[in-house]
C-alpha atoms as a PDB file:
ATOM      1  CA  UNK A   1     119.749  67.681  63.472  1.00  0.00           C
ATOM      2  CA  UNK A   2     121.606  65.713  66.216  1.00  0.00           C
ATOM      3  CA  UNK A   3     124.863  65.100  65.414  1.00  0.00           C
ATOM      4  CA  UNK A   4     126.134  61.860  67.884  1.00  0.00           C
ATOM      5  CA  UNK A   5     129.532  60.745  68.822  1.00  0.00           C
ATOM      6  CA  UNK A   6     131.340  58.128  67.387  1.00  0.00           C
ATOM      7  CA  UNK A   7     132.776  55.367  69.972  1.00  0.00           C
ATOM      8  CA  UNK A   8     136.107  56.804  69.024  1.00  0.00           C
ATOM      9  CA  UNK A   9     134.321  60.114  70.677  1.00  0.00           C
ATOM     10  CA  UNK A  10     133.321  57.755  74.015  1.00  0.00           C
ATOM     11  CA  UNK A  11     136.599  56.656  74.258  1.00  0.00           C
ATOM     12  CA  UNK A  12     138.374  59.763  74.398  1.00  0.00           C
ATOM     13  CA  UNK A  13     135.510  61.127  76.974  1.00  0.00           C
ATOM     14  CA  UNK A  14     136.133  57.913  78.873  1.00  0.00           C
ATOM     15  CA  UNK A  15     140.044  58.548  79.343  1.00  0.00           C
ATOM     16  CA  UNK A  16     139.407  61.918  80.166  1.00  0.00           C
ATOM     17  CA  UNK A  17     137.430  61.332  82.939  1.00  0.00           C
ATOM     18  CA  UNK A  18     139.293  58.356  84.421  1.00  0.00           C
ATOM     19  CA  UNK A  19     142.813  60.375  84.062  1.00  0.00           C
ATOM     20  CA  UNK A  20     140.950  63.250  86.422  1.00  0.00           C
ATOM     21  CA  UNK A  21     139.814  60.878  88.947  1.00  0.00           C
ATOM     22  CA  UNK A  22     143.759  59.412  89.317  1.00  0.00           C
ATOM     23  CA  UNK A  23     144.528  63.400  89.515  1.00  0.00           C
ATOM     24  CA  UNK A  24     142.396  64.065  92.320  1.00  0.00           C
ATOM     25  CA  UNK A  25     143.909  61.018  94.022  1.00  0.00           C
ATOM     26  CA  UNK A  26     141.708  58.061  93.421  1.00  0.00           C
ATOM     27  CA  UNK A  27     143.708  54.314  92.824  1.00  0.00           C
ATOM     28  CA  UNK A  28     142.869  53.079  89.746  1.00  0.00           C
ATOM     29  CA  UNK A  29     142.488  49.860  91.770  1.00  0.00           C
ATOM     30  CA  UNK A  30     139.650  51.635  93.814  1.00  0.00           C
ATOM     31  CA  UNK A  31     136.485  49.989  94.037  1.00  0.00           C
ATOM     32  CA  UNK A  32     134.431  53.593  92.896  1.00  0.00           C
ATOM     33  CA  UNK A  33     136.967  53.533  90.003  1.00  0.00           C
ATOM     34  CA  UNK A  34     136.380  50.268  89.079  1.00  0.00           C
ATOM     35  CA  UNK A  35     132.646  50.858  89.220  1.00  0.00           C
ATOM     36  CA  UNK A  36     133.065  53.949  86.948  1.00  0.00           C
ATOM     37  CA  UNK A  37     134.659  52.581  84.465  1.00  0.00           C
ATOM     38  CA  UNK A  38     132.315  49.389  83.986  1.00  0.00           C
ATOM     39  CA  UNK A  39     129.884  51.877  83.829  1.00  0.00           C
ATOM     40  CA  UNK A  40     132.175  54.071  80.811  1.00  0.00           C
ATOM     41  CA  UNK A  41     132.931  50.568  79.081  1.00  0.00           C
ATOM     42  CA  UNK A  42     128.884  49.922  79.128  1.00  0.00           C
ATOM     43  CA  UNK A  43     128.312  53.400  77.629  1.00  0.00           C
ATOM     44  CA  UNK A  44     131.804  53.449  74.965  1.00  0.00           C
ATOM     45  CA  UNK A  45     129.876  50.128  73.663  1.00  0.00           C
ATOM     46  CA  UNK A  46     126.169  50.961  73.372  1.00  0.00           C
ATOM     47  CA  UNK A  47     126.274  54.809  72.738  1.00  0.00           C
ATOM     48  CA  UNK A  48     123.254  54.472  75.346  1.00  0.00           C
ATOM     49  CA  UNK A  49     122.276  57.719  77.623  1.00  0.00           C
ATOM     50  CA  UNK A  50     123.459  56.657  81.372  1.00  0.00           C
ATOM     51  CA  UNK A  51     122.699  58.380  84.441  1.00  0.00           C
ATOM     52  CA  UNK A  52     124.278  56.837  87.466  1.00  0.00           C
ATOM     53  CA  UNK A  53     124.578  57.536  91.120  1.00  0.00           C
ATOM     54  CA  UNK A  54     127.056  55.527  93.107  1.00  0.00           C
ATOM     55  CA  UNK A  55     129.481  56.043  96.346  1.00  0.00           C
ATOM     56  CA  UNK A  56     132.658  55.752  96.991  1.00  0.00           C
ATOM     57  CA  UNK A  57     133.034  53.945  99.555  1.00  0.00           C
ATOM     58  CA  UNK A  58     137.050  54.572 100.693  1.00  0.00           C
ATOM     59  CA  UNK A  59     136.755  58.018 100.702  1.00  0.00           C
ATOM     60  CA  UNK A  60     132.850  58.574 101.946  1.00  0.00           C
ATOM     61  CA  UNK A  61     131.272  60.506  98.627  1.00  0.00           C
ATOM     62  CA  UNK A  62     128.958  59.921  96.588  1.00  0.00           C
ATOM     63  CA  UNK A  63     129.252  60.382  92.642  1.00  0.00           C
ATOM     64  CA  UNK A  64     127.297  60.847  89.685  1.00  0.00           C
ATOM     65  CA  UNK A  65     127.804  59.954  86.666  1.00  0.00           C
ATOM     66  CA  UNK A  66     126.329  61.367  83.613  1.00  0.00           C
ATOM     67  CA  UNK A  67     126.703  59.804  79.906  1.00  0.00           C
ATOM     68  CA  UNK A  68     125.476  61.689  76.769  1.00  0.00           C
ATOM     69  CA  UNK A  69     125.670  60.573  73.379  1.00  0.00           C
ATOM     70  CA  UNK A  70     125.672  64.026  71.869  1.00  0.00           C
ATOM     71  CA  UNK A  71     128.610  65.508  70.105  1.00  0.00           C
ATOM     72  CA  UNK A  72     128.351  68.909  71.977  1.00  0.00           C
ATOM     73  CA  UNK A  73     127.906  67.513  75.195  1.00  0.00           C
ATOM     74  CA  UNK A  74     130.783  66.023  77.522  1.00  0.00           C
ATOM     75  CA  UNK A  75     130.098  63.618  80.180  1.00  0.00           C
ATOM     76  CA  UNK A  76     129.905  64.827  83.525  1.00  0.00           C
ATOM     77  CA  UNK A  77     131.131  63.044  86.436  1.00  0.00           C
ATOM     78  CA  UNK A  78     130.886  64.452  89.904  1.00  0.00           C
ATOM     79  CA  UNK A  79     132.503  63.889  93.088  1.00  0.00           C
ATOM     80  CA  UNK A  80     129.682  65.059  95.902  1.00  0.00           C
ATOM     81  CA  UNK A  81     131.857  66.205  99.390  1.00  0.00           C
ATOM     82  CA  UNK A  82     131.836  64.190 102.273  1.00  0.00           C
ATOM     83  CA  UNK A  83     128.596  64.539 103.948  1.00  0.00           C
ATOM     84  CA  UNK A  84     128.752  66.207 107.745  1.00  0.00           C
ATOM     85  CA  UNK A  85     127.229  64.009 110.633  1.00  0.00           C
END
């Protein structure tokens, strides 16, 4: 049996990933955080699987952004290096 999370569940995922982005340095007034969190608002409402890739434009990464509705999985987001040209 699948046991999902509650929103109350997405919401607490949501801060936790939004309070380690402003610890690694990113603005909360940053365009990639911005992004991010439309994207966690989205999922915090519908529940919804999300898989997004995105960059971040100030800082020259790409992210992903991975949004599971199961109880024994956290969300994953990841902040790619910069790539080498």
């Amino acid at each position: 049996m699948v046991n999902y999370k509650t929103k109350g569940d997405r919401v607490k995922d949501a801060i936790k990933i939004l309070k380690r982005m402003q610890l690694i340095g990113i603005p909360n007034t940053d365009p990639g955080y911005l992004e991010t969190k439309k994207y966690l608002d989205e999922w915090i409402n519908t529940g919804e699987y999300k898989h997004h890739k995105y960059f971040f434009f100030r800082f020259g990464r790409k992210a992903e952004l991975i949004l599971v509705n199961r109880l024994e999985v956290e969300p994953t987001f990841h902040l790619f290096p910069p790539e080498q040209t």
